[in-house]
Protein backbone atom coordinates (compact mmCIF):
# COMPACT_ATOMS: atom_id res chain seq x y z
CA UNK A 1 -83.12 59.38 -6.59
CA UNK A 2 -80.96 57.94 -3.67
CA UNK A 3 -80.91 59.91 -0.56
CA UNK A 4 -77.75 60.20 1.43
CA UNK A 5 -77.71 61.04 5.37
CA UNK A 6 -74.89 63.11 4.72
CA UNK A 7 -72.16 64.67 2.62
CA UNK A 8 -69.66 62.15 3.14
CA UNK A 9 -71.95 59.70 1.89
CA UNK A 10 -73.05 61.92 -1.08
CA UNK A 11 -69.02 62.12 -2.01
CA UNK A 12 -68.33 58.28 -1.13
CA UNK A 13 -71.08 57.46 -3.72
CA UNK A 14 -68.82 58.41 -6.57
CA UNK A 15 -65.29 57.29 -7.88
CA UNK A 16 -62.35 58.49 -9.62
CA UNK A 17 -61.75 62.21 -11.20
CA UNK A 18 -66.00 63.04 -9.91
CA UNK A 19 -65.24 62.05 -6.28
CA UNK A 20 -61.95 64.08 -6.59
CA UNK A 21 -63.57 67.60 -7.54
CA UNK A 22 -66.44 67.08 -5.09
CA UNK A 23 -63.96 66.94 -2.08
CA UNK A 24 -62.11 69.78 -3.43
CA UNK A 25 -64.90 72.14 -3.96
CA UNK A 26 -66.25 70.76 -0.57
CA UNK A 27 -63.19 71.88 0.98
CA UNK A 28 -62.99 75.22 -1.07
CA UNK A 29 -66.69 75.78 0.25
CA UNK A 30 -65.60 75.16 3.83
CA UNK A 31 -62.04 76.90 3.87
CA UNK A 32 -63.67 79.85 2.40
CA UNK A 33 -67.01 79.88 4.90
CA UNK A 34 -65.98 77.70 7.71
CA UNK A 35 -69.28 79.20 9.49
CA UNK A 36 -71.48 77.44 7.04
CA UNK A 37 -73.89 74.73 7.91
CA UNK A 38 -73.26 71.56 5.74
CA UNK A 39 -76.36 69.43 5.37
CA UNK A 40 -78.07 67.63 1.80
CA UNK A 41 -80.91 69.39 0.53
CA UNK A 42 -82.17 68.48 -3.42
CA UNK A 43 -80.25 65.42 -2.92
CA UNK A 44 -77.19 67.37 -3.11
CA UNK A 45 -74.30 68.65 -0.95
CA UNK A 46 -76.01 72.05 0.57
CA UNK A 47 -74.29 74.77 2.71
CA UNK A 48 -76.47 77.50 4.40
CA UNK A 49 -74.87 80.85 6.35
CA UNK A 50 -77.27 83.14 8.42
CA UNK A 51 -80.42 80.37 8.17
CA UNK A 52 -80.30 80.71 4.27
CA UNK A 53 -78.38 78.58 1.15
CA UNK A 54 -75.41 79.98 0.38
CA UNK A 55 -74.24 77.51 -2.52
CA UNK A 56 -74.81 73.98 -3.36
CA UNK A 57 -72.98 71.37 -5.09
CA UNK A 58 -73.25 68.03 -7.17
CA UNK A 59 -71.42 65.13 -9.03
CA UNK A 60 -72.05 64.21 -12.45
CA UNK A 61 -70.49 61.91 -15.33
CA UNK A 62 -68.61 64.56 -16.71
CA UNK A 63 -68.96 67.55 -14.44
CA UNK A 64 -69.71 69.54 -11.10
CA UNK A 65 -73.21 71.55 -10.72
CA UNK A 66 -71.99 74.20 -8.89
CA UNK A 67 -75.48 76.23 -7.80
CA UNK A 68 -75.11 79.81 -6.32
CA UNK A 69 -79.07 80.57 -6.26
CA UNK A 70 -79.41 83.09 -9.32
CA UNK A 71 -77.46 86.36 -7.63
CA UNK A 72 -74.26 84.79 -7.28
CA UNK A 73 -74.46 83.73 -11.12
CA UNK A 74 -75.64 87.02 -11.81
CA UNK A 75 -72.80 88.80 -10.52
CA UNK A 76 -70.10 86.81 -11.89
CA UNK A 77 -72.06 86.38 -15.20
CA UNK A 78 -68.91 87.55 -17.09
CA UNK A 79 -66.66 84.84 -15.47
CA UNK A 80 -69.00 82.34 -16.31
CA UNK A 81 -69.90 82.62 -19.43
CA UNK A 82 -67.32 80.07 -20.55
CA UNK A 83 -69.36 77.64 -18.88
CA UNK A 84 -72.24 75.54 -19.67
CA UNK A 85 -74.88 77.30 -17.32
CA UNK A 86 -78.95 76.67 -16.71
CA UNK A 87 -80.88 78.73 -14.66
CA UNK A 88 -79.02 79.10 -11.25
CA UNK A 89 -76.27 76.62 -12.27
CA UNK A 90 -73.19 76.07 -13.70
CA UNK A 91 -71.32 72.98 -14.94
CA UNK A 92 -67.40 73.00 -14.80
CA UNK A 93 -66.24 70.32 -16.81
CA UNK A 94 -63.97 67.26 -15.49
CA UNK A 95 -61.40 67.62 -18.22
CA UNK A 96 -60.76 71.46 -17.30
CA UNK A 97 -58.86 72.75 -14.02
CA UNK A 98 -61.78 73.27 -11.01
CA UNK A 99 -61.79 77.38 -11.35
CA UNK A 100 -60.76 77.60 -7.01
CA UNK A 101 -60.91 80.67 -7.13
CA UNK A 102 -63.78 81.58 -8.41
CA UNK A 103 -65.55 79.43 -6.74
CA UNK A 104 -64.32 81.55 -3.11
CA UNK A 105 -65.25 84.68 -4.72
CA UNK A 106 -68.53 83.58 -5.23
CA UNK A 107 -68.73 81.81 -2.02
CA UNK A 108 -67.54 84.80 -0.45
CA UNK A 109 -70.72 86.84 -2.27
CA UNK A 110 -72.83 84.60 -1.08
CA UNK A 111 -71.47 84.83 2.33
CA UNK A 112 -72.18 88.90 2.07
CA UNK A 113 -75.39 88.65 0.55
CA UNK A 114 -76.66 86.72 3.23
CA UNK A 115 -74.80 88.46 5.98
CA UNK A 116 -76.24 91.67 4.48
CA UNK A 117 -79.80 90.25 4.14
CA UNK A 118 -80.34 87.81 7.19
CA UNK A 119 -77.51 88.68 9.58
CA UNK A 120 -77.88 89.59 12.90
CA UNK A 121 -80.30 92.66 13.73
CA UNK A 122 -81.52 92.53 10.02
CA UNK A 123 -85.16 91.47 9.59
């Protein structure tokens, strides 16, 4: 597996329609949390709020992993299901619009969960 030093060079790594989502999610991810910390854990594009992941992200050949840890998948597990999903991931095709705004509402979950769990005063 290559390892990058950071998430520009994760997203410079790939061309054409692949490079184009990951910038887009990787702005939707930072528009929507613009408090999170952006590093690469897994080898992938990771963004943490609070000390603790929030979401991850990743190219492939003919989609985006989109990774939410299992609670954000749980909760939108309706508006998922017409994705090809693993446990704790989901794959949004290249050849289908990037679902924005579902990827801010789970983002902005996320954000919650780990505001509500980890934030300041909580244990």
């Amino acid at each position: 597996m290559k390892t990058f030093a950071n998430v520009d060079e994760y997203i410079n790594d790939f061309e054409g329609e692949t490079r184009e989502r990951l910038i887009a999610t990787r702005k939707l991810i930072l528009e929507t949390a613009p408090q999170a910390q952006e590093s690469i854990s897994y080898g992938m594009p990771a963004y943490k709020t609070n000390g603790k992941p929030l979401v991850y992200f990743g190219g492939y050949k003919s989609h985006i992993g989109f990774y939410a840890t299992p609670t954000g998948h749980q909760a939108f597990e309706k508006e998922l299901s017409k994705y090809k999903q693993g446990k704790g991931s989901v794959q949004f095709p290249l050849d289908e619009p990037l679902p924005a705004k579902l990827i801010k509402e789970i983002v902005l979950f996320r954000m919650a969960e780990n505001q509500a769990k980890y934030g300041k005063g909580k244990k």
